[in-house]
N, C-alpha and C. Protein backbone atom coordinates (compact mmCIF):
# COMPACT_ATOMS: atom_id res chain seq x y z
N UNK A 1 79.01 120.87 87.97
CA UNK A 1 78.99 121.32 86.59
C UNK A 1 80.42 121.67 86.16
N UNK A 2 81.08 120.83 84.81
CA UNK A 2 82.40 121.15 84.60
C UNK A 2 82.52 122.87 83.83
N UNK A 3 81.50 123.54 83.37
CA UNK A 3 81.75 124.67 82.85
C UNK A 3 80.10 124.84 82.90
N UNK A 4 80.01 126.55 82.47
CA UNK A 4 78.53 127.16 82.24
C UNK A 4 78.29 127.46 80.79
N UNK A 5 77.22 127.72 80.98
CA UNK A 5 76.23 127.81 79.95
C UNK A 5 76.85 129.13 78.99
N UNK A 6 77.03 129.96 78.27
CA UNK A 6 77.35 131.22 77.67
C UNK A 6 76.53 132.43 78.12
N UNK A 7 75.36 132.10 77.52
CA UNK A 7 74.24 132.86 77.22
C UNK A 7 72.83 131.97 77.43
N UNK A 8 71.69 132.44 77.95
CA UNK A 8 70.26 132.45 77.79
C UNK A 8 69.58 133.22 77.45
N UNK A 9 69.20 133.04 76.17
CA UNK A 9 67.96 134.43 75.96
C UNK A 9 66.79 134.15 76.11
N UNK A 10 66.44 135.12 77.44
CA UNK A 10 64.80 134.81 77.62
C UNK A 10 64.06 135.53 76.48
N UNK A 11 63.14 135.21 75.93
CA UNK A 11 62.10 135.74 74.71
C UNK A 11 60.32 135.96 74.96
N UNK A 12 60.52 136.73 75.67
CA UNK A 12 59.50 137.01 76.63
C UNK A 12 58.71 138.44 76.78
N UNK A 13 57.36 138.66 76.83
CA UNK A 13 57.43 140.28 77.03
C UNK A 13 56.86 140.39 78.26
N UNK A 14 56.75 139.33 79.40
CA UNK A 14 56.05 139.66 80.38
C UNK A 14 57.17 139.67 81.62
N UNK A 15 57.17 141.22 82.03
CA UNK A 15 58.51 141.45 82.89
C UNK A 15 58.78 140.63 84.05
N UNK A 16 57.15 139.96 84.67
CA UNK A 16 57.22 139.32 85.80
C UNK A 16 57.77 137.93 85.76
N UNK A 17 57.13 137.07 84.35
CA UNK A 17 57.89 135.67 84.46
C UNK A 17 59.39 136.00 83.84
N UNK A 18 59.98 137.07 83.29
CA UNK A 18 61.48 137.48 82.85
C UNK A 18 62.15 137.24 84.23
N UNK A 19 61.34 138.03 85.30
CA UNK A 19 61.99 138.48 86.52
C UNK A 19 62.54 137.04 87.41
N UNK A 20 61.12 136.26 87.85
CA UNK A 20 61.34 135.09 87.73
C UNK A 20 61.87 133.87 87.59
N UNK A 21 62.45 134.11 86.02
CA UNK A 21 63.04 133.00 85.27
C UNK A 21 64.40 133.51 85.68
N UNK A 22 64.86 134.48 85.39
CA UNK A 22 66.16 135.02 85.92
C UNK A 22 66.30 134.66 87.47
N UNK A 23 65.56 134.65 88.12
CA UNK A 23 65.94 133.96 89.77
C UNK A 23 66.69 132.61 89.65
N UNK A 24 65.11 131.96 89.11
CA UNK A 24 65.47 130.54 88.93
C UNK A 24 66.93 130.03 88.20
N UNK A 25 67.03 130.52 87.20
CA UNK A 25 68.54 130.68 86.37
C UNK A 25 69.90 130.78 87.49
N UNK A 26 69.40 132.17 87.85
CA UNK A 26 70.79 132.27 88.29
C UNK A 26 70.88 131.46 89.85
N UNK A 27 69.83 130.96 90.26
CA UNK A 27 69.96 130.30 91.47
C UNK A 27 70.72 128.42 91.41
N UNK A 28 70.70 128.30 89.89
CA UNK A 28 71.84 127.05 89.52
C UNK A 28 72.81 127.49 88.64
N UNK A 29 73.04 128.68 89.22
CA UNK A 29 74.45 128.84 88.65
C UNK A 29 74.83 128.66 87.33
N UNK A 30 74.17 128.36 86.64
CA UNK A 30 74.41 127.34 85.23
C UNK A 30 74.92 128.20 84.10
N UNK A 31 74.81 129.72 83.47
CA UNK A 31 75.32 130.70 82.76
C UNK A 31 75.91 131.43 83.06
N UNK A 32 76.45 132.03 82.42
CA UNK A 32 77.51 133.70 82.37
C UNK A 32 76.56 134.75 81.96
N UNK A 33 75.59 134.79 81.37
CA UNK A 33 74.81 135.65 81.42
C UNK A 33 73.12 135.38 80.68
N UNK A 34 72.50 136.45 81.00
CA UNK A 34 71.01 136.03 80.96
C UNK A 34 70.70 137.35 79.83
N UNK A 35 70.18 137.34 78.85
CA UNK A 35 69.62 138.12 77.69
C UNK A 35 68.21 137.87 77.92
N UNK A 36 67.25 139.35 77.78
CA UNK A 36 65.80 139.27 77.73
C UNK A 36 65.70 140.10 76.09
N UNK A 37 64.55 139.55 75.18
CA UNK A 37 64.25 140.55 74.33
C UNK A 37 62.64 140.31 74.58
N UNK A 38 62.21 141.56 74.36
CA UNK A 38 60.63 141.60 74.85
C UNK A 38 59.70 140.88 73.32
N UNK A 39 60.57 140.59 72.52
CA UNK A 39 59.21 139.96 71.36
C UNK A 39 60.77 139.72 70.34
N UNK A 40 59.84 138.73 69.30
CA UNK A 40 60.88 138.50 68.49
C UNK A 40 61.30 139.38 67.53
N UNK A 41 61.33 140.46 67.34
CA UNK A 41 61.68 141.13 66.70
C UNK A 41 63.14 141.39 67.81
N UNK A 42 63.41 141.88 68.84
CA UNK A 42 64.44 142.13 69.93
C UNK A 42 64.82 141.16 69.79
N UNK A 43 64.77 139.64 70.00
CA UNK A 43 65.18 138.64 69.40
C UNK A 43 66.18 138.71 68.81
N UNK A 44 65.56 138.62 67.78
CA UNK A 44 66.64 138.43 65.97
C UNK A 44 67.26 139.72 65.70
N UNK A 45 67.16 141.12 66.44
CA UNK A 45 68.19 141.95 66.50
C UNK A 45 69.46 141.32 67.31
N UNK A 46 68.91 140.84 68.43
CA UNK A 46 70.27 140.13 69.14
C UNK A 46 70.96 139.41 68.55
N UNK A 47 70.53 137.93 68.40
CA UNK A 47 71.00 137.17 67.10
C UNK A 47 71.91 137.46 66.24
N UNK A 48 71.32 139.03 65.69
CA UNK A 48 72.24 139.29 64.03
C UNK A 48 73.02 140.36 65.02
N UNK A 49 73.43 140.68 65.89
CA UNK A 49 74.38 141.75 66.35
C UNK A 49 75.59 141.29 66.34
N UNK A 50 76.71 141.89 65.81
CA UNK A 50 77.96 141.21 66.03
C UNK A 50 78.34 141.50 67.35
N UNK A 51 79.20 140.42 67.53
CA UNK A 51 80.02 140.42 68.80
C UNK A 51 78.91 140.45 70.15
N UNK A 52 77.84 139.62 69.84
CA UNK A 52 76.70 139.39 70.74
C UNK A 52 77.64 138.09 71.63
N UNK A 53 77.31 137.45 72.48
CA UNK A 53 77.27 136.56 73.65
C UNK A 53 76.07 135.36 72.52
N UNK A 54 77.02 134.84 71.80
CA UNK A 54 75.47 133.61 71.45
C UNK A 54 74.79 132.97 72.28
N UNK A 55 73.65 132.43 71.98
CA UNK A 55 72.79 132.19 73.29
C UNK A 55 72.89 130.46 72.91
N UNK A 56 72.92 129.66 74.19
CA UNK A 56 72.98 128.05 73.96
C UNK A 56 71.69 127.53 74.28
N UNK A 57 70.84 128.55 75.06
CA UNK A 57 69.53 127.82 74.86
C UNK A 57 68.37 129.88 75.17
N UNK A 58 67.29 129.41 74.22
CA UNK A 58 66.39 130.24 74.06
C UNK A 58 64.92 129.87 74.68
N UNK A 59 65.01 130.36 75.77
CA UNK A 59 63.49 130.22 76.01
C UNK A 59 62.34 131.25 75.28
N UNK A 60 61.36 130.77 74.40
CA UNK A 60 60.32 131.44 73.82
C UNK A 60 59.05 131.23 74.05
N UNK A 61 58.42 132.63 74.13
CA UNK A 61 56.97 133.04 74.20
C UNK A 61 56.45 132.48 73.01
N UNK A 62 54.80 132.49 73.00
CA UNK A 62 54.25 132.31 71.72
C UNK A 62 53.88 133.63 71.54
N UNK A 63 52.57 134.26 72.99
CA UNK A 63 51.94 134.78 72.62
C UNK A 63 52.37 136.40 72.95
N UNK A 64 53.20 137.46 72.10
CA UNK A 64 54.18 138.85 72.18
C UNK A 64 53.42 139.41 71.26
N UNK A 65 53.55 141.04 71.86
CA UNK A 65 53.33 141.81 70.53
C UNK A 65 54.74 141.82 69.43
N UNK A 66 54.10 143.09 68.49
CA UNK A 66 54.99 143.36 67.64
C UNK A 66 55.26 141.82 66.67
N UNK A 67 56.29 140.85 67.40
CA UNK A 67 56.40 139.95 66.65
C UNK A 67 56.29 138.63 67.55
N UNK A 68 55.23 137.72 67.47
CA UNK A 68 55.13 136.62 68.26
C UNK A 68 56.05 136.07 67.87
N UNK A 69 56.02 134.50 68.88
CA UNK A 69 56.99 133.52 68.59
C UNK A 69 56.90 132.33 67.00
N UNK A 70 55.54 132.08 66.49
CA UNK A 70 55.73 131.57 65.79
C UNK A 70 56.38 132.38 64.51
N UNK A 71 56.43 133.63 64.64
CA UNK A 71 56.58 134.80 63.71
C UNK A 71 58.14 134.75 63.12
N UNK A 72 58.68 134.69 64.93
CA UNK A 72 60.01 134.52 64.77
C UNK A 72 60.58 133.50 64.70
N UNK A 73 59.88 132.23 64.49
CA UNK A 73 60.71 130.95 64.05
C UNK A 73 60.63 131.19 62.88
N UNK A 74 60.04 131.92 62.15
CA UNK A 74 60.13 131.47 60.67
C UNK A 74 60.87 132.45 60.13
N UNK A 75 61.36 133.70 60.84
CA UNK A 75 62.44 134.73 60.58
C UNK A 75 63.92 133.52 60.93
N UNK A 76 63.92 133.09 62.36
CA UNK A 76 64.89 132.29 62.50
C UNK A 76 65.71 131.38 61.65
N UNK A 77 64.44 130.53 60.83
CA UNK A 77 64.98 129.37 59.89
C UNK A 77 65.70 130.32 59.18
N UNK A 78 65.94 131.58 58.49
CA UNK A 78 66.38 132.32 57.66
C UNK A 78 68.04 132.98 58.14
N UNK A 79 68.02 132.65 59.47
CA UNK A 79 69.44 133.12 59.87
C UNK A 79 70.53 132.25 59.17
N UNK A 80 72.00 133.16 59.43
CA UNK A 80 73.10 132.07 58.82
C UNK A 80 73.25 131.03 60.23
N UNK A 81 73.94 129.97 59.52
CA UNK A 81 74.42 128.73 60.55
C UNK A 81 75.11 129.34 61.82
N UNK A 82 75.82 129.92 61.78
CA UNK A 82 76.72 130.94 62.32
C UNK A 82 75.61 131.50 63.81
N UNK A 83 74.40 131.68 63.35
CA UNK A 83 73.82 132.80 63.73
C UNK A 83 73.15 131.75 64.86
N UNK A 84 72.95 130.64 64.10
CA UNK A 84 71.81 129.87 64.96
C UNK A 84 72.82 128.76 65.61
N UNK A 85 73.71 128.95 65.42
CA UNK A 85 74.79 127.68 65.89
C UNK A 85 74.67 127.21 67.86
N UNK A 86 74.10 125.75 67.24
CA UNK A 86 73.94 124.97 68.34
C UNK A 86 73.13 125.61 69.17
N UNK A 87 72.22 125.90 69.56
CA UNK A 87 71.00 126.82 69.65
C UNK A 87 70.02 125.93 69.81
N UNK A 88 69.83 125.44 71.85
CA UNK A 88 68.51 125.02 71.65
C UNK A 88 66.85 125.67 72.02
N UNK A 89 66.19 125.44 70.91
CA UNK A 89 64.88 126.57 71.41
C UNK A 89 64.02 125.77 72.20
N UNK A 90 63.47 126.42 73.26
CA UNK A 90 62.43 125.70 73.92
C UNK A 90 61.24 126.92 74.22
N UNK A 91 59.92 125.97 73.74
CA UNK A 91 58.97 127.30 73.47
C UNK A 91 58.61 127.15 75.50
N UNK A 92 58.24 128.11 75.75
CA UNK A 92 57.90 128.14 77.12
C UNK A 92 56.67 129.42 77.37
N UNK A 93 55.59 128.52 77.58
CA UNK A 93 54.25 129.63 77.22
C UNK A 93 52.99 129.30 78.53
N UNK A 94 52.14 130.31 78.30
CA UNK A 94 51.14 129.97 79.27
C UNK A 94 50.27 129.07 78.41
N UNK A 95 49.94 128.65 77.21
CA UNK A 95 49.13 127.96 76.57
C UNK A 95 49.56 126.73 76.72
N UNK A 96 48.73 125.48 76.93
CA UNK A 96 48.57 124.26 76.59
C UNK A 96 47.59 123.57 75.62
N UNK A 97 47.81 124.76 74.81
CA UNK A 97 47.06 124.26 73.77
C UNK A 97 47.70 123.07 72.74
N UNK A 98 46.73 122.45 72.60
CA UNK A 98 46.92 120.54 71.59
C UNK A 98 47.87 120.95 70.42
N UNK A 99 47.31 122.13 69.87
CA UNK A 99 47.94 122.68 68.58
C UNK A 99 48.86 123.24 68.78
N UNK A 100 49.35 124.13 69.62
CA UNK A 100 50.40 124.58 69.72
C UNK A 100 51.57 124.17 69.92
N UNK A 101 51.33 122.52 70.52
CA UNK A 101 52.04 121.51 70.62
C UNK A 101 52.85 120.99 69.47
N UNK A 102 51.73 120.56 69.03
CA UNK A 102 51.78 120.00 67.51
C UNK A 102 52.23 120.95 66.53
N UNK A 103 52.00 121.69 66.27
CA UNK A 103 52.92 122.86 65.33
C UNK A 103 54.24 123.39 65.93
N UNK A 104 54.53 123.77 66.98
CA UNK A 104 55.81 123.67 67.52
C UNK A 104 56.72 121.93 66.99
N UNK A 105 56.02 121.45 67.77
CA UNK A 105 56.88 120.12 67.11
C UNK A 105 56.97 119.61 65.86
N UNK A 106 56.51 120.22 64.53
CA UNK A 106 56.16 120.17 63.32
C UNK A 106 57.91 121.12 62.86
N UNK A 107 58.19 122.00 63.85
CA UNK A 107 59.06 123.44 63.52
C UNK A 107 60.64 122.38 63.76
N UNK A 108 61.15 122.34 63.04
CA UNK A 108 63.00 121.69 62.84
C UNK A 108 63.72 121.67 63.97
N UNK A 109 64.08 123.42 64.11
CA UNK A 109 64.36 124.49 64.90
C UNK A 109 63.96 124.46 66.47
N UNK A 110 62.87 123.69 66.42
CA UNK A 110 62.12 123.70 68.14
C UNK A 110 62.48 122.57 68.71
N UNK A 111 63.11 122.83 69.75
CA UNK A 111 63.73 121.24 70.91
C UNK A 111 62.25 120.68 71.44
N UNK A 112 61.74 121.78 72.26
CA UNK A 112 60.91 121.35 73.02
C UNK A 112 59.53 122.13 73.18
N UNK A 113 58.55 121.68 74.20
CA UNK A 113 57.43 122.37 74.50
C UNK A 113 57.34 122.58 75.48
N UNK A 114 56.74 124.13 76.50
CA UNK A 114 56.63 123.18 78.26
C UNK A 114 55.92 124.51 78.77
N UNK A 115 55.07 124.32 79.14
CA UNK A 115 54.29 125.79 79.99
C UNK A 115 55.21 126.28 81.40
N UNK A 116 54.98 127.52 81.42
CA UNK A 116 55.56 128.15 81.93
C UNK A 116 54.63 127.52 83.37
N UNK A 117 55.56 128.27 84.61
CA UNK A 117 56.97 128.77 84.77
C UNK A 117 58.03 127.84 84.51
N UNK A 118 59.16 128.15 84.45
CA UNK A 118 60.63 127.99 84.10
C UNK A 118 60.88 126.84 85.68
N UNK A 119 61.02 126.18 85.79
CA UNK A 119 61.57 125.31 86.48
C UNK A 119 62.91 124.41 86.93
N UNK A 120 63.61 124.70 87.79
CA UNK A 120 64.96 123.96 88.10
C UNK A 120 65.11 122.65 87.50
N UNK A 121 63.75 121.66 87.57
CA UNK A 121 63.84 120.73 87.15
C UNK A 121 63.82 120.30 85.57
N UNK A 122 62.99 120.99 85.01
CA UNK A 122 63.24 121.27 83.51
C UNK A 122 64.56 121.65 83.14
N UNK A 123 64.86 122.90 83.29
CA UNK A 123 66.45 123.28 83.18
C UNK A 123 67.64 122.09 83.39
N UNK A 124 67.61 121.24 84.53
CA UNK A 124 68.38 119.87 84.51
C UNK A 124 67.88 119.01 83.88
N UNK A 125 66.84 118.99 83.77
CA UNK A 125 67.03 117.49 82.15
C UNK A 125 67.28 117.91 80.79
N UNK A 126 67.36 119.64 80.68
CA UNK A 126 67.41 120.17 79.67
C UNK A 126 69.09 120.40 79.24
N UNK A 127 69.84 119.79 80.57
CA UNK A 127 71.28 120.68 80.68
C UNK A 127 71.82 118.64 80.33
N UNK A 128 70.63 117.72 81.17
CA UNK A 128 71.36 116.57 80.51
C UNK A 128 71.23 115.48 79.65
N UNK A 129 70.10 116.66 78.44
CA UNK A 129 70.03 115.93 77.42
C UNK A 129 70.82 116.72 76.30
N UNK A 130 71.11 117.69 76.64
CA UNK A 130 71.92 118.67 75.31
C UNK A 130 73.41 119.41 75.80
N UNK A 131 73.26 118.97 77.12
CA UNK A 131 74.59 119.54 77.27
C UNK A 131 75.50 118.88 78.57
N UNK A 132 75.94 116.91 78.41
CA UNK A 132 76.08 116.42 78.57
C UNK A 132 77.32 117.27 79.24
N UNK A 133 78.55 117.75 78.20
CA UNK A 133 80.00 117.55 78.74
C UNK A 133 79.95 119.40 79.56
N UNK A 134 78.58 119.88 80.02
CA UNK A 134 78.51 120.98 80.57
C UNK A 134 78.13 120.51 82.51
N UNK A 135 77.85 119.02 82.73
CA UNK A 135 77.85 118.51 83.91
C UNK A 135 78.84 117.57 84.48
C-alpha cells in the first residue's frame, strides 16, 4: 500500500461488531485512524466538527436508535461539499432485506450494500475500486 486511508467512521451502535470491525481494520493496516459514532446523529456531529480527521470511507448501520441510518442519509445529502468530500458510504447491516437493498441503491450518496461482519476481503475490493493510487 503506497499510503493509508485518513479516517474510518464506523456508524454503528452495537459495541461488539464496533469492536470487531476495528480488529479487522487495523489488522490491514490500511488507516491512521478509526472513528465510532453510536447512531447518526454522533455521525453528523463528527462530520460538521471543525478540524475533524475527514473520514474516506463510512461504514453504516441501518438499524440505531436516536437516529437510524436511513435518517442520516438524508441529513447527509444536506451537508456542504466540503463536509462530504470524497466520502465513500457503505451501508453494512445485519438485514438482507430485498428493500433495503433497493432503497439504499436508489440513495446518490450510497457506494454500496453488504451485511455485516466487516470483512478483509470486502475492505480490498473496496480499497481497489475507490482507492486505486492508495495500493
Amino acid at each position: 500500500m503506497k499510503k493509508k486511508l485518513n479516517c474510518i467512521l464506523l456508524v454503528d451502535d452495537d459495541d461488539d461488531d464496533n469492536f470487531f470491525h476495528q480488529i479487522i481494520i487495523n489488522e490491514m493496516n490500511i488507516v491512521n485512524k478509526i472513528e465510532v459514532a453510536m447512531n447518526g446523529i454522533e455521525a453528523l456531529a463528527y462530520l460538521k466538527k471543525e478540524h475533524q480527521t475527514p473520514p474516506d470511507i463510512i461504514f453504516l448501520d441501518i438499524n440505531m436508535p436516536k437516529m437510524n441510518g436511513w435518517e442520516f442519509l438524508e441529513q447527509y445529502k444536506d451537508l456542504s461539499n466540503v463536509q462530504k468530500a470524497k466520502v465513500v458510504i457503505m451501508i453494512l447491516t445485519t438485514s438482507a432485506d430485498p428493500d433495503y437493498v433497493k432503497k439504499a441503491m436508489e440513495i446518490q450518496e450510497v457506494t454500496g450494500f453488504t451485511t455485516k461482519p466487516l470483512t478483509k476481503e470486502l475492505l480490498s475490493e473496496m480499497l481497489q475500486q475507490h482507492f486505486q493510487d492508495y495500493l
